[in-house]
C-alpha atoms as a PDB file:
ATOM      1  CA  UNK A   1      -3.221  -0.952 -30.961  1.00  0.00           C
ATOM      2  CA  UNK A   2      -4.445   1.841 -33.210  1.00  0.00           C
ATOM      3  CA  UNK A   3      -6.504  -0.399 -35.514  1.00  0.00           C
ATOM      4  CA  UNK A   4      -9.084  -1.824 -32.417  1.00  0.00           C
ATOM      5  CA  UNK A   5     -10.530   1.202 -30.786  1.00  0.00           C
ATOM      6  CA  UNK A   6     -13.885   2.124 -31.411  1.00  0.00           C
ATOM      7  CA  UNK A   7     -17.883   1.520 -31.607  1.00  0.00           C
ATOM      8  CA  UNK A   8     -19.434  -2.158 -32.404  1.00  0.00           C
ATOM      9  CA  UNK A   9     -22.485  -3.362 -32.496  1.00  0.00           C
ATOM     10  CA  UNK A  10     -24.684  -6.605 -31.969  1.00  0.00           C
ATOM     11  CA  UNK A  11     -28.133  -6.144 -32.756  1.00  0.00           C
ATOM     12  CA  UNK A  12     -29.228  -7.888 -29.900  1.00  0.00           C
ATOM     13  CA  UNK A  13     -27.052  -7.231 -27.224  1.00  0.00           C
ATOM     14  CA  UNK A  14     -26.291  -3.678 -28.628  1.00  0.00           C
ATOM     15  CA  UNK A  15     -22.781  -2.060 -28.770  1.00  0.00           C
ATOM     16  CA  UNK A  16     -19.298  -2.176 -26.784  1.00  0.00           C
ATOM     17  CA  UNK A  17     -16.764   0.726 -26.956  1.00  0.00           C
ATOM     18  CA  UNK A  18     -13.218  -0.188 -27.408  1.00  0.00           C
ATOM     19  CA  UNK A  19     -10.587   2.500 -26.047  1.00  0.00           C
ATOM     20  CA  UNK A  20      -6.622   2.427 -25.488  1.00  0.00           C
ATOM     21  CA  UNK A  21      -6.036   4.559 -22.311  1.00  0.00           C
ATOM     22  CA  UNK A  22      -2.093   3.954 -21.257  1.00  0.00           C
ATOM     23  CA  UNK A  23      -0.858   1.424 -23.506  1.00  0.00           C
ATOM     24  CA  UNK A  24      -3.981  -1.163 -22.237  1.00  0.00           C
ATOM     25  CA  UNK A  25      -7.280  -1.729 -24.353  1.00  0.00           C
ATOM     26  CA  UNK A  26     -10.756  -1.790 -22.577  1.00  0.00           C
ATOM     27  CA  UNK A  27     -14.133  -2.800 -23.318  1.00  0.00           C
ATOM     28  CA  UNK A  28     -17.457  -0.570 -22.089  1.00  0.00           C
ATOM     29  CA  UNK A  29     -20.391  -2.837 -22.221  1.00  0.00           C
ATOM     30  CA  UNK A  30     -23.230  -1.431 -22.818  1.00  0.00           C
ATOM     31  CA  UNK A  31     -25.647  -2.908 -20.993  1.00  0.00           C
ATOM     32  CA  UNK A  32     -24.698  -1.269 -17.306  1.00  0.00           C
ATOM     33  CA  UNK A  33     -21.134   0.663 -18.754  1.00  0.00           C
ATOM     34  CA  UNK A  34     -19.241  -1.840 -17.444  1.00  0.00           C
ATOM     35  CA  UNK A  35     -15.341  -1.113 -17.907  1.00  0.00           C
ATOM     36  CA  UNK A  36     -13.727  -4.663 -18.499  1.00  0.00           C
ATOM     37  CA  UNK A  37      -9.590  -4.220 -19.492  1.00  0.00           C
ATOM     38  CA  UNK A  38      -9.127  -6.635 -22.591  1.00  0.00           C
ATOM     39  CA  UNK A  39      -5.749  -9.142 -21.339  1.00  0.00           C
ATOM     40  CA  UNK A  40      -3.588  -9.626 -24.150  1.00  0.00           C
ATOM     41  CA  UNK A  41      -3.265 -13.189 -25.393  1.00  0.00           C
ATOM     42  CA  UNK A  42      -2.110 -13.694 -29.173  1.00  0.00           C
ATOM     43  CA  UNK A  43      -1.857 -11.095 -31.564  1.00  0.00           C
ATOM     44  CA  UNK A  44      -5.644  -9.830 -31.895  1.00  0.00           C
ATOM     45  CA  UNK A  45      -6.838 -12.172 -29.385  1.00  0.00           C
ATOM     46  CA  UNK A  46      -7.715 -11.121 -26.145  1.00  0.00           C
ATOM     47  CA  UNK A  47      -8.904 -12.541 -22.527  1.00  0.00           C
ATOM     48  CA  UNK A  48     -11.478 -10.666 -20.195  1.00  0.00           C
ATOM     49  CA  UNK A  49     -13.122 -11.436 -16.884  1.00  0.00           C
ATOM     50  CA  UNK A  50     -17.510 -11.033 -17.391  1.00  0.00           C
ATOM     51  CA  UNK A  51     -18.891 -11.788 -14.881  1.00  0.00           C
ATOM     52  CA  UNK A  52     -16.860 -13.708 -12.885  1.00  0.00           C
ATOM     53  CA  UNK A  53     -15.629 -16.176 -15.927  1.00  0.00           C
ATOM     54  CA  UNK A  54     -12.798 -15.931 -17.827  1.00  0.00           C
ATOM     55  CA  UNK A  55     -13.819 -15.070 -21.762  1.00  0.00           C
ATOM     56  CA  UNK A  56     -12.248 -14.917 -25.135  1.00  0.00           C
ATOM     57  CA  UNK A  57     -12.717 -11.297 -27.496  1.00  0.00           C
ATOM     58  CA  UNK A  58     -11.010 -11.933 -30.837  1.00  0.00           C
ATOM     59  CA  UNK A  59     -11.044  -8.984 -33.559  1.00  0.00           C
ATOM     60  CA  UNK A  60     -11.178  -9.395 -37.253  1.00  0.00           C
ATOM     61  CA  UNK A  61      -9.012  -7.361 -39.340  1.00  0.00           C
ATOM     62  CA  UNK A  62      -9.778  -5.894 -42.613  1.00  0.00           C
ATOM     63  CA  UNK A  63      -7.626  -5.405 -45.464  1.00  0.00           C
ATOM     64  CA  UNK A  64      -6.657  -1.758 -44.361  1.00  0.00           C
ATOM     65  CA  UNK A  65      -5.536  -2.959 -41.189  1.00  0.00           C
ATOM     66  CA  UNK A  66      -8.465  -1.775 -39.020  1.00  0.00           C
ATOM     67  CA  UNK A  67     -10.761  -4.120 -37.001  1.00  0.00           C
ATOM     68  CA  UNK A  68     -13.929  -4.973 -39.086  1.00  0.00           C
ATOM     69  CA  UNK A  69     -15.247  -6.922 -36.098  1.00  0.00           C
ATOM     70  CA  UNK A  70     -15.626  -8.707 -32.391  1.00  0.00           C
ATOM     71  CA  UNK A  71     -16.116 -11.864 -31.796  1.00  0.00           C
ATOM     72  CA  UNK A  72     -16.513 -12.475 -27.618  1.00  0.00           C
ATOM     73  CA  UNK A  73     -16.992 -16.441 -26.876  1.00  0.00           C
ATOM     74  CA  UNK A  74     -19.285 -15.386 -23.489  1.00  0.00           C
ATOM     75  CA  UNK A  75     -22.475 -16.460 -23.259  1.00  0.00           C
ATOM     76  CA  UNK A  76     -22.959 -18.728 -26.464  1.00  0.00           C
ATOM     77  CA  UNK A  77     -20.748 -16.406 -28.309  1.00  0.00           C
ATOM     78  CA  UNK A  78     -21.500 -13.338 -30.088  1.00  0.00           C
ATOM     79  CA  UNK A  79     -20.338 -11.092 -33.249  1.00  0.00           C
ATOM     80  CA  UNK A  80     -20.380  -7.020 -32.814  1.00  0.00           C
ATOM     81  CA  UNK A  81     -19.670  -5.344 -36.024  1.00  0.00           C
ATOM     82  CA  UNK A  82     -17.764  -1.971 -35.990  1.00  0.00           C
ATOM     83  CA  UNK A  83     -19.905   0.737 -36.031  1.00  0.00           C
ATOM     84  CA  UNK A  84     -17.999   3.304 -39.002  1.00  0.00           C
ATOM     85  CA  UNK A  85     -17.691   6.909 -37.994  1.00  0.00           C
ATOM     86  CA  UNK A  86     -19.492   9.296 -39.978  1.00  0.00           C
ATOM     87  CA  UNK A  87     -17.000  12.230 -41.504  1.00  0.00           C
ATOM     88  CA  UNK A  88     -16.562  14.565 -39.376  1.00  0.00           C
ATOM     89  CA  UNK A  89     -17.327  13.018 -36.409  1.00  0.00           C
END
């Protein structure tokens, strides 16, 4: 689960946080800090309720084993990059 959380961004919907509190991964959308929980469903695949429909949020994974990106299938789907962390940070 180490190689998901973080920052991404979507440069028009703007960025999602992705943090592992208690073994579970969740999503903070930006747009009103909504806390979704991100369902497990097949490897980096994962299911999540926004609004009130069920949706798809599938990470890509770089060669170093970190997620490069999200791709969420909500609302005519959409790509957030990750946002890399500046050293020291």
């Amino acid at each position: 689960m180490a190689h998901f959380p973080g920052a991404y961004s979507n440069p028009v919907y703007g960025q999602v946080t992705i943090t592992a509190e208690q073994d579970k991964l969740f999503m903070l959308l930006a747009v009103n800090q909504q806390k979704v929980w991100l369902q497990p469903f097949d490897r980096d695949s994962f299911t999540f309720t926004w609004p009130t429909d069920l949706a798809a949020a599938v990470f890509a994974i770089g060669p170093d084993g970190r997620a490069m990106s999200l791709s969420m299938d909500c609302d005519g789907g959409k790509e957030f990059k990750r946002i890399e962390e500046k050293p020291g940070s």
